[in-house]
PDB file of N, CA and C in Angstrom:
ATOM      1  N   UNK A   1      86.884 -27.216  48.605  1.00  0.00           N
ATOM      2  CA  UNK A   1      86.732 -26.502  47.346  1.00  0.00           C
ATOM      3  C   UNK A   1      86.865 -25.008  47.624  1.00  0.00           C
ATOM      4  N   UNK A   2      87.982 -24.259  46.769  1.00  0.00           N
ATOM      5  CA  UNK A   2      87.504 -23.043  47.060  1.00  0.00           C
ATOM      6  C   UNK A   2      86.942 -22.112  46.180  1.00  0.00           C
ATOM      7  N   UNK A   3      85.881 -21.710  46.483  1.00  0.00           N
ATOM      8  CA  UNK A   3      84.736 -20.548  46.100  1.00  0.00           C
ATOM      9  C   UNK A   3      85.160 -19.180  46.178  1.00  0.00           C
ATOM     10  N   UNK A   4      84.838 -18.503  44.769  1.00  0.00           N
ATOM     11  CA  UNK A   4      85.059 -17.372  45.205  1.00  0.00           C
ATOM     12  C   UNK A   4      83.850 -16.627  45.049  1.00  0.00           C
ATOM     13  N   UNK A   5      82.673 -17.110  44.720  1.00  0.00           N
ATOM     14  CA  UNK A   5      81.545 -16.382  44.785  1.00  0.00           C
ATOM     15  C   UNK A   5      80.208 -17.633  44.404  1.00  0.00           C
ATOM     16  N   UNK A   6      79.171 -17.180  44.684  1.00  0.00           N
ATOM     17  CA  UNK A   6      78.047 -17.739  44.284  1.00  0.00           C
ATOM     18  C   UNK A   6      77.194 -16.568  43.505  1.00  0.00           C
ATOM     19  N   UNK A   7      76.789 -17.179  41.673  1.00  0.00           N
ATOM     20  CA  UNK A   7      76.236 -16.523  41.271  1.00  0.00           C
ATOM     21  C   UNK A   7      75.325 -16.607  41.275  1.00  0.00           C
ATOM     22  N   UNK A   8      74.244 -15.759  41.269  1.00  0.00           N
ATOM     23  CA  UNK A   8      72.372 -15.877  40.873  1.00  0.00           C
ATOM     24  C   UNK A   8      72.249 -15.948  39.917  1.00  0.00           C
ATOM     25  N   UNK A   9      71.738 -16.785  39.426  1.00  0.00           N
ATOM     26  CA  UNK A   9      71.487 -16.935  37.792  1.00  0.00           C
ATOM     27  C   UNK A   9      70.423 -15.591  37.152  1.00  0.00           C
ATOM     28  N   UNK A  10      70.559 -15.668  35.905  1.00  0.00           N
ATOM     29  CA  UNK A  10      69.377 -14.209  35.332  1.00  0.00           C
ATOM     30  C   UNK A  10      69.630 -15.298  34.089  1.00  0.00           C
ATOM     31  N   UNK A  11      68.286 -14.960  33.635  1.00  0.00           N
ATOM     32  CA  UNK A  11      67.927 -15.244  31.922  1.00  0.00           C
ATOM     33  C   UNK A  11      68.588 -15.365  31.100  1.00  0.00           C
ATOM     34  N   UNK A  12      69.458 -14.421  31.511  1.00  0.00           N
ATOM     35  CA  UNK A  12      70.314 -13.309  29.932  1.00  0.00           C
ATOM     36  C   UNK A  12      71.735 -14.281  30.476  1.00  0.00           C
ATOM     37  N   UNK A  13      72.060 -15.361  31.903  1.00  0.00           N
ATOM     38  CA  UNK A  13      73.085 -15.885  31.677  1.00  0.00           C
ATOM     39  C   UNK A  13      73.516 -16.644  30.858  1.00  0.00           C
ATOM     40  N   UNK A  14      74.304 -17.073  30.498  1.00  0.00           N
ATOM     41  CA  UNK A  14      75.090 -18.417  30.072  1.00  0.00           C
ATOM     42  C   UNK A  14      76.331 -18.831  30.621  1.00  0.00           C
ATOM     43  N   UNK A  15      76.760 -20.049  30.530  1.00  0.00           N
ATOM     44  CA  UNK A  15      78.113 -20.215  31.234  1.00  0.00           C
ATOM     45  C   UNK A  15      79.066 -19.739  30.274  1.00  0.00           C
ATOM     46  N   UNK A  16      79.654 -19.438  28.883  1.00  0.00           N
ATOM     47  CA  UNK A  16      80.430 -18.502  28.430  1.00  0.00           C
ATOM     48  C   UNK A  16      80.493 -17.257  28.935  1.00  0.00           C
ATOM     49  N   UNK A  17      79.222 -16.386  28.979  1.00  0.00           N
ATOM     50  CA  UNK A  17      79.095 -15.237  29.438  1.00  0.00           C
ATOM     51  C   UNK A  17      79.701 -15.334  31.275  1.00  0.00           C
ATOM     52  N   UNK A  18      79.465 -15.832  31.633  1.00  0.00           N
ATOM     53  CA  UNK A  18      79.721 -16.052  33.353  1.00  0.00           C
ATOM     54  C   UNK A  18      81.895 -16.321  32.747  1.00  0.00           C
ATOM     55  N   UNK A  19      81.983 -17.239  32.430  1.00  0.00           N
ATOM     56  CA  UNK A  19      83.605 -17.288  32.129  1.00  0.00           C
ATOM     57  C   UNK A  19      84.265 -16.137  32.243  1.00  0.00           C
ATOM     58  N   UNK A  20      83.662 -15.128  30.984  1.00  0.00           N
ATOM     59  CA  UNK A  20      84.556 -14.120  30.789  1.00  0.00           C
ATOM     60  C   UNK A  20      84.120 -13.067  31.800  1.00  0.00           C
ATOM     61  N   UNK A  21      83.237 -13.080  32.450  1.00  0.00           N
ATOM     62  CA  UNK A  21      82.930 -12.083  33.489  1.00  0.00           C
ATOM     63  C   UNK A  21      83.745 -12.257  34.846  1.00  0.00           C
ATOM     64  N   UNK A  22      84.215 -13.448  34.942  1.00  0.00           N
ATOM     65  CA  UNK A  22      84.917 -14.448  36.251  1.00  0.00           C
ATOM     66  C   UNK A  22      86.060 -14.364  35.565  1.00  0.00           C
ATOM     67  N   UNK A  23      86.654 -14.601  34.504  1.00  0.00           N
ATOM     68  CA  UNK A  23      87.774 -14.923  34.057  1.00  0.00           C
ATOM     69  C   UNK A  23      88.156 -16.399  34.606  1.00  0.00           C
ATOM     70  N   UNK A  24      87.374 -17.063  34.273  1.00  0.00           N
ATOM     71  CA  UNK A  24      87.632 -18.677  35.146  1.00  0.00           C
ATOM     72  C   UNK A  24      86.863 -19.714  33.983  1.00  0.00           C
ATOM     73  N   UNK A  25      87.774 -20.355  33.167  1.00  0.00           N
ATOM     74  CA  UNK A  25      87.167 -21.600  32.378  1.00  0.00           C
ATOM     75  C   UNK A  25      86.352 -21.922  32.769  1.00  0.00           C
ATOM     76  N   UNK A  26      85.206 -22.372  31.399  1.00  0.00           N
ATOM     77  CA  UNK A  26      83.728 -22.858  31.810  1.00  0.00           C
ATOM     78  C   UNK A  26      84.096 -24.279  32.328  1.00  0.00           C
ATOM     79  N   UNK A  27      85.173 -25.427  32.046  1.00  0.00           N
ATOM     80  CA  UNK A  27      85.279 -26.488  32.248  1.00  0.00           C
ATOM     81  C   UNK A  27      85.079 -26.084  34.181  1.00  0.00           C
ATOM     82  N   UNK A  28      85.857 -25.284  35.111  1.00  0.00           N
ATOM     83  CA  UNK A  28      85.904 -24.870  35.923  1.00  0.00           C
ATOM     84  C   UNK A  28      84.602 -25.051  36.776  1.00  0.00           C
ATOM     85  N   UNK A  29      83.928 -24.552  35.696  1.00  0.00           N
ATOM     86  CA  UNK A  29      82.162 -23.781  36.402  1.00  0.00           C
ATOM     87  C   UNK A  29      81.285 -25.066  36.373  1.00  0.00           C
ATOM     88  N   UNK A  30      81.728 -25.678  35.804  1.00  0.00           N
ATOM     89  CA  UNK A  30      81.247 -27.293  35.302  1.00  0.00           C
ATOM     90  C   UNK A  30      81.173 -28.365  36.512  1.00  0.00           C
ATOM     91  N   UNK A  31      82.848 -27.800  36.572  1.00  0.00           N
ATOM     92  CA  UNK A  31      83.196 -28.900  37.860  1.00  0.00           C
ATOM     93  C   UNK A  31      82.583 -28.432  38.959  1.00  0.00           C
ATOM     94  N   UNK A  32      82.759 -27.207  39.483  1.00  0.00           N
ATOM     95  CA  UNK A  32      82.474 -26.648  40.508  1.00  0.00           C
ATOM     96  C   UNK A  32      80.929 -27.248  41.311  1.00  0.00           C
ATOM     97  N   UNK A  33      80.217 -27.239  40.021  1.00  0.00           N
ATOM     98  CA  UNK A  33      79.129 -27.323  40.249  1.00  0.00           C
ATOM     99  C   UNK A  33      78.368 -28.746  39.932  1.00  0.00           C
ATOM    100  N   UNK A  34      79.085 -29.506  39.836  1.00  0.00           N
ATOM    101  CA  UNK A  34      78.969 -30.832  39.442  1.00  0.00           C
ATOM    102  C   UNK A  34      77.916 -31.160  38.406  1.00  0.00           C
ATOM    103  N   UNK A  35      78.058 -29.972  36.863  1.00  0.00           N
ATOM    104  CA  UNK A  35      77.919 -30.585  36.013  1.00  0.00           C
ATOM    105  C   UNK A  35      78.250 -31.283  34.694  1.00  0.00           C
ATOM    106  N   UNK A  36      77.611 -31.898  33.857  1.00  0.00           N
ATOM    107  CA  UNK A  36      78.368 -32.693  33.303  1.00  0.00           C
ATOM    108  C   UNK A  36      78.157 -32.703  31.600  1.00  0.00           C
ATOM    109  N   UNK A  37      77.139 -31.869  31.301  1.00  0.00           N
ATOM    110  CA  UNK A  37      76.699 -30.995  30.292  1.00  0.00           C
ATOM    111  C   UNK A  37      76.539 -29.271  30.651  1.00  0.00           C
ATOM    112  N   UNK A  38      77.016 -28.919  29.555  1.00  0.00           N
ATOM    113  CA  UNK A  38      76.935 -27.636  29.967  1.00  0.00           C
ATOM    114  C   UNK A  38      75.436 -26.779  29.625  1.00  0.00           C
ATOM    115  N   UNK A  39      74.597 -27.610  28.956  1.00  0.00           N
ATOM    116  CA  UNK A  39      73.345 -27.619  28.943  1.00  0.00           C
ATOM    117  C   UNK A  39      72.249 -27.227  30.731  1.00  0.00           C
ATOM    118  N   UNK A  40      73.103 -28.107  31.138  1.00  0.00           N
ATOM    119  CA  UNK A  40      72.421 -28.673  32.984  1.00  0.00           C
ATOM    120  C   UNK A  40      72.651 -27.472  33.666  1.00  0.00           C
ATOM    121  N   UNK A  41      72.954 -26.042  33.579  1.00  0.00           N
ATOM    122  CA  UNK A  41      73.024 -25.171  34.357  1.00  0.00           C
ATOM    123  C   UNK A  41      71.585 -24.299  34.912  1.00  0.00           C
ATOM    124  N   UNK A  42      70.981 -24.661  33.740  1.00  0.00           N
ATOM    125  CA  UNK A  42      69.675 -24.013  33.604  1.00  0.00           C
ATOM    126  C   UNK A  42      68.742 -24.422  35.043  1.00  0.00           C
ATOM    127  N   UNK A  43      69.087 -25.417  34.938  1.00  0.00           N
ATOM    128  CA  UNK A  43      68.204 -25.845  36.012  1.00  0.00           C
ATOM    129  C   UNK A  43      68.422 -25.688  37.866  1.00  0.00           C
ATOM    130  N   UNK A  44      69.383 -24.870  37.763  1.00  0.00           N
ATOM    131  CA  UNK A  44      70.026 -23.850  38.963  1.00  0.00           C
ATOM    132  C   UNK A  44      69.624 -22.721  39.206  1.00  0.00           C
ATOM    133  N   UNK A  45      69.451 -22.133  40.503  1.00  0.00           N
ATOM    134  CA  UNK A  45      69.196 -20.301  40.784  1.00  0.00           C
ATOM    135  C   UNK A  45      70.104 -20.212  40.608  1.00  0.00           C
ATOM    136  N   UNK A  46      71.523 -20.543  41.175  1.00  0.00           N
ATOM    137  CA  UNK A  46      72.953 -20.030  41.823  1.00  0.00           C
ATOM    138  C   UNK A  46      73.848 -20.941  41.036  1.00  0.00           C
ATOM    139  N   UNK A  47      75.028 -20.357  40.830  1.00  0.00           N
ATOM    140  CA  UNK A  47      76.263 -21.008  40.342  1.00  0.00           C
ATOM    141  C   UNK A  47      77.559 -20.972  41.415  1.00  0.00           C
ATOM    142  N   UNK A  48      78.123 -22.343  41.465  1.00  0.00           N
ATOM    143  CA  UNK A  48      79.208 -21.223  42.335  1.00  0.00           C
ATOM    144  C   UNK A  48      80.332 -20.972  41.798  1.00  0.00           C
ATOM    145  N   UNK A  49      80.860 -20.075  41.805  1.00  0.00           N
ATOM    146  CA  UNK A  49      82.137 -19.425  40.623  1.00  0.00           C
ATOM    147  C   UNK A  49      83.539 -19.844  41.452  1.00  0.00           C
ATOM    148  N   UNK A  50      84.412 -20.823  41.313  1.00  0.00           N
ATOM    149  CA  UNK A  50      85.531 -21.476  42.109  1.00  0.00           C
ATOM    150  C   UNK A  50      86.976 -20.230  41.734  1.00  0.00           C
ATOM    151  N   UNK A  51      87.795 -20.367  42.434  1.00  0.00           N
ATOM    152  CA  UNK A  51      89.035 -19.545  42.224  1.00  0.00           C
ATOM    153  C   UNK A  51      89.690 -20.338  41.111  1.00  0.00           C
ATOM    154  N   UNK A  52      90.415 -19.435  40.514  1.00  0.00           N
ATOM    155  CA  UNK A  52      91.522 -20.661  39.322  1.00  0.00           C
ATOM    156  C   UNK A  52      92.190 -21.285  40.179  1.00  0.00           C
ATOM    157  N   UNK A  53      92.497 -22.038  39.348  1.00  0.00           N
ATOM    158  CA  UNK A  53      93.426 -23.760  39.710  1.00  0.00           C
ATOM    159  C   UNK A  53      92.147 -24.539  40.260  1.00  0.00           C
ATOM    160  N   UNK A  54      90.976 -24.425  40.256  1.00  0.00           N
ATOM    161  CA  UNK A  54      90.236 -25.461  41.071  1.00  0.00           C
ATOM    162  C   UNK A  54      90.237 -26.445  40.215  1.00  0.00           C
ATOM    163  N   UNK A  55      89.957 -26.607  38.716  1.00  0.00           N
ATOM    164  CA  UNK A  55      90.386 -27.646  37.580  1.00  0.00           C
ATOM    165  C   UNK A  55      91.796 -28.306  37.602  1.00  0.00           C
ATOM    166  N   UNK A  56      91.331 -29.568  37.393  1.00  0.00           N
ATOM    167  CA  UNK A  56      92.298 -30.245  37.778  1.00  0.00           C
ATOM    168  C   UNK A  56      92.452 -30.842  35.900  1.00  0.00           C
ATOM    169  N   UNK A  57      94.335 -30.073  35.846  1.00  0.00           N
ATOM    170  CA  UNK A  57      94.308 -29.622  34.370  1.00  0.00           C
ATOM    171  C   UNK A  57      94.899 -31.058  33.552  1.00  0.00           C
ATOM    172  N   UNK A  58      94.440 -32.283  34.188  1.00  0.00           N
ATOM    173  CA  UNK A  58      95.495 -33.561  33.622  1.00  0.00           C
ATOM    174  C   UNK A  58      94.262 -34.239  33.270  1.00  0.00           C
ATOM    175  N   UNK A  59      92.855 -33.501  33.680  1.00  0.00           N
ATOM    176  CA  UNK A  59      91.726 -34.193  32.764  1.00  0.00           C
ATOM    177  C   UNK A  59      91.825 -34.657  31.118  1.00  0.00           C
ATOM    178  N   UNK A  60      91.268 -35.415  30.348  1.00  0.00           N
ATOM    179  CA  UNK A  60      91.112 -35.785  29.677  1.00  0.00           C
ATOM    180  C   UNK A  60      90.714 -34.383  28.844  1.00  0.00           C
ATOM    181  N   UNK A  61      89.320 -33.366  28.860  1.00  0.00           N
ATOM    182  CA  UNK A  61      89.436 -32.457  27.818  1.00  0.00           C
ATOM    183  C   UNK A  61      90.250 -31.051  27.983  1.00  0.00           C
ATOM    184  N   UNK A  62      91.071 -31.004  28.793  1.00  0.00           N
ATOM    185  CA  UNK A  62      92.141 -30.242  29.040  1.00  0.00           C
ATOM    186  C   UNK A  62      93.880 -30.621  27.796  1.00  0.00           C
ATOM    187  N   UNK A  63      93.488 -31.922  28.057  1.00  0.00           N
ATOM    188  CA  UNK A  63      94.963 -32.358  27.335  1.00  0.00           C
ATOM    189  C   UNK A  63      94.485 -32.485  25.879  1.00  0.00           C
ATOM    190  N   UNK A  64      93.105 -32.306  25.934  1.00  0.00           N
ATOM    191  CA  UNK A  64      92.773 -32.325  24.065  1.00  0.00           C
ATOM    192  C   UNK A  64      92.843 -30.760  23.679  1.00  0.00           C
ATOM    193  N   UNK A  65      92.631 -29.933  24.855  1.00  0.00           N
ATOM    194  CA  UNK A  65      93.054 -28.431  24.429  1.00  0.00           C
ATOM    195  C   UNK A  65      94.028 -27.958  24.330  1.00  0.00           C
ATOM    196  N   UNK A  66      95.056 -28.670  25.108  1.00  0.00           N
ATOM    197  CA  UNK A  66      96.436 -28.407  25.341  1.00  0.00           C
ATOM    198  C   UNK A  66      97.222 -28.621  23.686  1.00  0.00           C
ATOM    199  N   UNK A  67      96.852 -29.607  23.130  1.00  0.00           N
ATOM    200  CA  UNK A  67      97.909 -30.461  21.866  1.00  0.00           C
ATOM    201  C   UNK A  67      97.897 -29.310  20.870  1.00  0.00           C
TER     202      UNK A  67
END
């Protein structure tokens, strides 16, 4: 997997807010981190923030964004 950072979580995060700060889809931050609601982050210190292309874009809610 490649990583391009590990974040510390703060209060004031969210995984939208982390996206546009990374410039890296939340689906991305999801995978990275093996979760599966985007609810489930909370329960982390650290995130790890992956380089683009780590999504693998032939997933199922990729091709519902794509149409």
């Amino acid at each position: 997997m490649n990583i391009r950072k590990v974040h510390r979580l703060k209060r004031t995060d969210s995984l939208e807010g982390l996206s546009a700060r990374y410039q890296v889809p939340v689906c991305m931050i999801m995978r990275a981190n093996g979760l599966t609601r985007a609810e489930d982050y909370r329960q982390y210190r650290a995130l790890m923030i992956p380089c683009m292309g780590y999504c693998m874009h032939n997933t199922r809610q990729h091709r519902k964004q794509r149409v």
